[in-house]
N, C-alpha and C. Protein backbone atom coordinates (compact mmCIF):
# COMPACT_ATOMS: atom_id res chain seq x y z
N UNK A 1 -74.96 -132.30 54.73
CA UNK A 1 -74.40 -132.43 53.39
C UNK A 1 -75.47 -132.98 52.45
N UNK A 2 -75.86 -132.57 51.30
CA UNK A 2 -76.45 -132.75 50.57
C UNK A 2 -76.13 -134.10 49.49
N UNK A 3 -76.99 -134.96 49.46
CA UNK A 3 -77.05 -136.40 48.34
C UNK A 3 -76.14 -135.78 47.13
N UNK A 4 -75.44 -136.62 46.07
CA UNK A 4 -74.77 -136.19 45.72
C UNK A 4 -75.43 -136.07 44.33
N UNK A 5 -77.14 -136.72 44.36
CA UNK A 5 -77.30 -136.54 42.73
C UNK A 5 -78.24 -134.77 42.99
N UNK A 6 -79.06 -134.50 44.46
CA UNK A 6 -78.94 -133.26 44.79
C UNK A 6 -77.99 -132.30 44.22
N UNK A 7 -76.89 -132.51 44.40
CA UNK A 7 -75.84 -131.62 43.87
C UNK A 7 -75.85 -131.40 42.68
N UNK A 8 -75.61 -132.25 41.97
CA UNK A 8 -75.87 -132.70 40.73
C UNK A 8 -77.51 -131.34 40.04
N UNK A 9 -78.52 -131.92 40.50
CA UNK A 9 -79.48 -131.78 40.19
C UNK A 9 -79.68 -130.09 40.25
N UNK A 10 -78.99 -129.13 41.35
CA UNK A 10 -78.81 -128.27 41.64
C UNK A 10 -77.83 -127.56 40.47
N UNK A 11 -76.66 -128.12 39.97
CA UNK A 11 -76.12 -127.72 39.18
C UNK A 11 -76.39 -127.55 37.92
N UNK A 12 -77.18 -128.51 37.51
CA UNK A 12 -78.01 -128.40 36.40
C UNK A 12 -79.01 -126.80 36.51
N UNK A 13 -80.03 -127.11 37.57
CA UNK A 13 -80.38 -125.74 37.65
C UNK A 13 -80.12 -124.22 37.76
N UNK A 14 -78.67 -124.58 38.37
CA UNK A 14 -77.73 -123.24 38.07
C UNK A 14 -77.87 -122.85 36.40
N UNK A 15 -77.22 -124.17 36.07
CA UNK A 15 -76.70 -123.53 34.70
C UNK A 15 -77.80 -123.32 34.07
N UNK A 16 -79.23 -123.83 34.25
CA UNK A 16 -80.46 -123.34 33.02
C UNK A 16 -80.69 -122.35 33.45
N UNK A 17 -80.56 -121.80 34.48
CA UNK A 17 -81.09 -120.30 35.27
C UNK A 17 -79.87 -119.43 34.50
N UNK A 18 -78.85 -120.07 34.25
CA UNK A 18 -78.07 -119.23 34.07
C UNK A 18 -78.36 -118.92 31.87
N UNK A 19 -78.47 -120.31 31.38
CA UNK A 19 -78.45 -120.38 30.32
C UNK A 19 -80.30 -119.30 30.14
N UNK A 20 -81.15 -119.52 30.69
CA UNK A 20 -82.13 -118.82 30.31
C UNK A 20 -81.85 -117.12 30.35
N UNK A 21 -81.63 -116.53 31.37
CA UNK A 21 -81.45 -115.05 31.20
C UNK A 21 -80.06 -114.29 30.11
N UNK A 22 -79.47 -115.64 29.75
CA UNK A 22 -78.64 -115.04 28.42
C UNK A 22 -79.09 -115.02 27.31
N UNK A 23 -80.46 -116.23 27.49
CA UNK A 23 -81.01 -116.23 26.02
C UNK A 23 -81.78 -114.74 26.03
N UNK A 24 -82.15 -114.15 27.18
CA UNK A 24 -83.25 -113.19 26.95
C UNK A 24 -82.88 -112.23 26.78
N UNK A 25 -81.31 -112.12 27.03
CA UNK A 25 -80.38 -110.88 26.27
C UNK A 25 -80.23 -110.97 24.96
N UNK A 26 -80.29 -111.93 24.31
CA UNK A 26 -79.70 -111.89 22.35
C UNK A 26 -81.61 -110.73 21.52
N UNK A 27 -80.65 -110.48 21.14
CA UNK A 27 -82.04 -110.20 20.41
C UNK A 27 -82.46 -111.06 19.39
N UNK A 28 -83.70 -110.28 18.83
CA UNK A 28 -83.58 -111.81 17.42
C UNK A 28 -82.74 -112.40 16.76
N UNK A 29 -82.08 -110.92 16.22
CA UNK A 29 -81.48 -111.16 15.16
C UNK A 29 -80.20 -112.10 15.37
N UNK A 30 -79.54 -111.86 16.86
CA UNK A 30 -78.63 -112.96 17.06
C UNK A 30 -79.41 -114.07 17.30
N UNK A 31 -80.50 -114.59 17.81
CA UNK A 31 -81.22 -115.80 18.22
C UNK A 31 -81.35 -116.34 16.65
N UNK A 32 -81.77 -115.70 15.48
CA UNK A 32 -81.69 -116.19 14.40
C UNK A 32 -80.56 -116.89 13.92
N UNK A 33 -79.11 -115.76 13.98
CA UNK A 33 -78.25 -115.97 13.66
C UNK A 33 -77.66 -117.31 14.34
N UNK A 34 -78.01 -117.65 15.48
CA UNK A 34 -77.49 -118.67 15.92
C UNK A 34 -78.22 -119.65 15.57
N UNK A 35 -79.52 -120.06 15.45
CA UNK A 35 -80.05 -121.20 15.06
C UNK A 35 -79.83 -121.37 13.75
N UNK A 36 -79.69 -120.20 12.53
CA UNK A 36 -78.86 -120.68 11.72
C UNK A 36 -77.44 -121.19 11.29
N UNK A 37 -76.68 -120.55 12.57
CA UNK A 37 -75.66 -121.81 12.13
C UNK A 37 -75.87 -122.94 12.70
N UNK A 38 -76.74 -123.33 13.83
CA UNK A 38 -76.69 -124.82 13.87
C UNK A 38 -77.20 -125.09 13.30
N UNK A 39 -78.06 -124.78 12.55
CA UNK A 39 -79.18 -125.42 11.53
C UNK A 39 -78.06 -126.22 10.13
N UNK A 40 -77.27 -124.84 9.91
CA UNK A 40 -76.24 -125.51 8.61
C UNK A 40 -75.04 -126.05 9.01
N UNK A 41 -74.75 -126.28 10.77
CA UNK A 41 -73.74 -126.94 11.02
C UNK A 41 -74.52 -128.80 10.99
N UNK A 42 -75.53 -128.89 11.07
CA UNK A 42 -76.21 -130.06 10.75
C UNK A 42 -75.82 -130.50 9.62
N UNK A 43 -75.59 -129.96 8.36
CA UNK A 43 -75.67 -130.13 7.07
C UNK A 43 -74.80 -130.82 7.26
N UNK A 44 -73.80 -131.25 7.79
CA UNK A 44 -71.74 -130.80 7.75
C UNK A 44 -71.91 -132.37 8.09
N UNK A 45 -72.71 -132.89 9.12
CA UNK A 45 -72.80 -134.30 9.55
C UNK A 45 -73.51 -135.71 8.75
N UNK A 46 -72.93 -136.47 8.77
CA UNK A 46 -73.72 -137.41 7.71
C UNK A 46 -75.14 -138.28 8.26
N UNK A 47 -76.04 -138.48 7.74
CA UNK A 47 -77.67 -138.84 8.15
C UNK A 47 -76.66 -140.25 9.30
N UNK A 48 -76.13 -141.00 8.61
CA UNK A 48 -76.06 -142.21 9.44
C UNK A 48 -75.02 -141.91 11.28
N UNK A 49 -74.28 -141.03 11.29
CA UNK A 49 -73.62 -140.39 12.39
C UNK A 49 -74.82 -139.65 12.97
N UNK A 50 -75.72 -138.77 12.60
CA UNK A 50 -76.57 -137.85 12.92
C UNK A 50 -77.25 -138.88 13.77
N UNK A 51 -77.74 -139.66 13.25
CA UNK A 51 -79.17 -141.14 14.11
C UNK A 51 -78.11 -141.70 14.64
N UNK A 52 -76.49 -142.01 14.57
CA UNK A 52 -75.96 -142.79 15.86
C UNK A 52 -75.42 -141.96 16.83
N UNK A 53 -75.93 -140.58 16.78
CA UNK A 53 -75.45 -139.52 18.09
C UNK A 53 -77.00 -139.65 19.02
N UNK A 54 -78.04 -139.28 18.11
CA UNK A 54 -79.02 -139.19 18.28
C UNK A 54 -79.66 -140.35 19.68
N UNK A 55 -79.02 -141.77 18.55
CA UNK A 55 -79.66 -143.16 19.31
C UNK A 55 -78.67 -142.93 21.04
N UNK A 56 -77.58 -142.45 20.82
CA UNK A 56 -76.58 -143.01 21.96
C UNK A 56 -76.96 -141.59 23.00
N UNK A 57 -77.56 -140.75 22.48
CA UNK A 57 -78.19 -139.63 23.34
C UNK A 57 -79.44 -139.69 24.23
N UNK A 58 -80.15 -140.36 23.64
CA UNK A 58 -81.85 -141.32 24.01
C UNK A 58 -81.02 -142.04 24.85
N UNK A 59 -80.74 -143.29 24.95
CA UNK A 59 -79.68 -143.61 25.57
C UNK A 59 -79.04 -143.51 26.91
N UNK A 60 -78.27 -142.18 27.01
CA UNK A 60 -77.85 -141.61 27.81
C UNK A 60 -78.77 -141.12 28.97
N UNK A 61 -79.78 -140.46 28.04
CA UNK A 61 -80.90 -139.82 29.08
C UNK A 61 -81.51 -140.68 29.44
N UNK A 62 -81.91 -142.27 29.54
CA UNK A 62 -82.81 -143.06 30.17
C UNK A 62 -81.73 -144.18 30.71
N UNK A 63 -80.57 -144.10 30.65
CA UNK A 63 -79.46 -144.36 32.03
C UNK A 63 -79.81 -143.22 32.88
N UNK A 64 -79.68 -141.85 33.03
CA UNK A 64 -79.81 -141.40 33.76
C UNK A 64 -80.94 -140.97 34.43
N UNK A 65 -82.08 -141.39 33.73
CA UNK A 65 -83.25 -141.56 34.15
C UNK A 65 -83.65 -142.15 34.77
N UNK A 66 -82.76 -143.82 34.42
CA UNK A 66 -83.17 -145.15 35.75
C UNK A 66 -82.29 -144.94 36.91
N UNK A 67 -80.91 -143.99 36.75
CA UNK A 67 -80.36 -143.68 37.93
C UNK A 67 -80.80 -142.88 38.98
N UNK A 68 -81.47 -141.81 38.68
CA UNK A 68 -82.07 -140.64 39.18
C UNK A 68 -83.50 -141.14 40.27
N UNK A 69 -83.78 -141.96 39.36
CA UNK A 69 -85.23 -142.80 39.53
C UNK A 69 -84.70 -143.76 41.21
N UNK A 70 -83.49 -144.59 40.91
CA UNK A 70 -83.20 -145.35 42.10
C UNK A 70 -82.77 -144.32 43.32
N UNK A 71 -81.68 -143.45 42.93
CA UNK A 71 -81.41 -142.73 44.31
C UNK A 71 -82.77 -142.21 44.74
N UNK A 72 -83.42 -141.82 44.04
CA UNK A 72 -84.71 -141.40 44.60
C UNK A 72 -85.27 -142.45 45.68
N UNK A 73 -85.51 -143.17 45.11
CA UNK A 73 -86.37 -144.18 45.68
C UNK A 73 -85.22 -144.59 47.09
N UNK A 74 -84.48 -144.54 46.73
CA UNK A 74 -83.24 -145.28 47.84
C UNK A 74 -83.76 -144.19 48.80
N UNK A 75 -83.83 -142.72 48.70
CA UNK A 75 -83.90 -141.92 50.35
C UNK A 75 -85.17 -141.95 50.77
């Protein structure tokens, strides 16, 4: 049986394997189309929410950074 942040870590790679060969189906013009609406769904959010998603996202990724870091070290 596989560690469970293994699993984890595996699933992640599913889904970018999976998220990469859909990107390589859009053509531009949808790859445009989509970064422009997130581009103007940005607009929609206010500067001070934008930097407290931002801060609590940084955040997130270096909890799971020091977690990732210990199971490691633990096997």
């Amino acid at each position: 049986m596989k560690p469970e942040y293994q699993e984890y870590l595996d699933g992640l790679r599913s889904f970018n394997d999976w998220e990469t060969q859909r990107r390589r189906q859009l053509t531009i013009t949808e790859k445009l189309d989509q970064f422009r609406a997130l581009f103007e769904l940005n607009d929609l959010v206010p500067a001070e929410i934008q930097k407290k998603m931002h801060t609590e996202h940084l955040a997130a990724l270096c909890r799971l950074s020091a977690l990732l870091k210990a199971v490691h070290e633990s096997h």
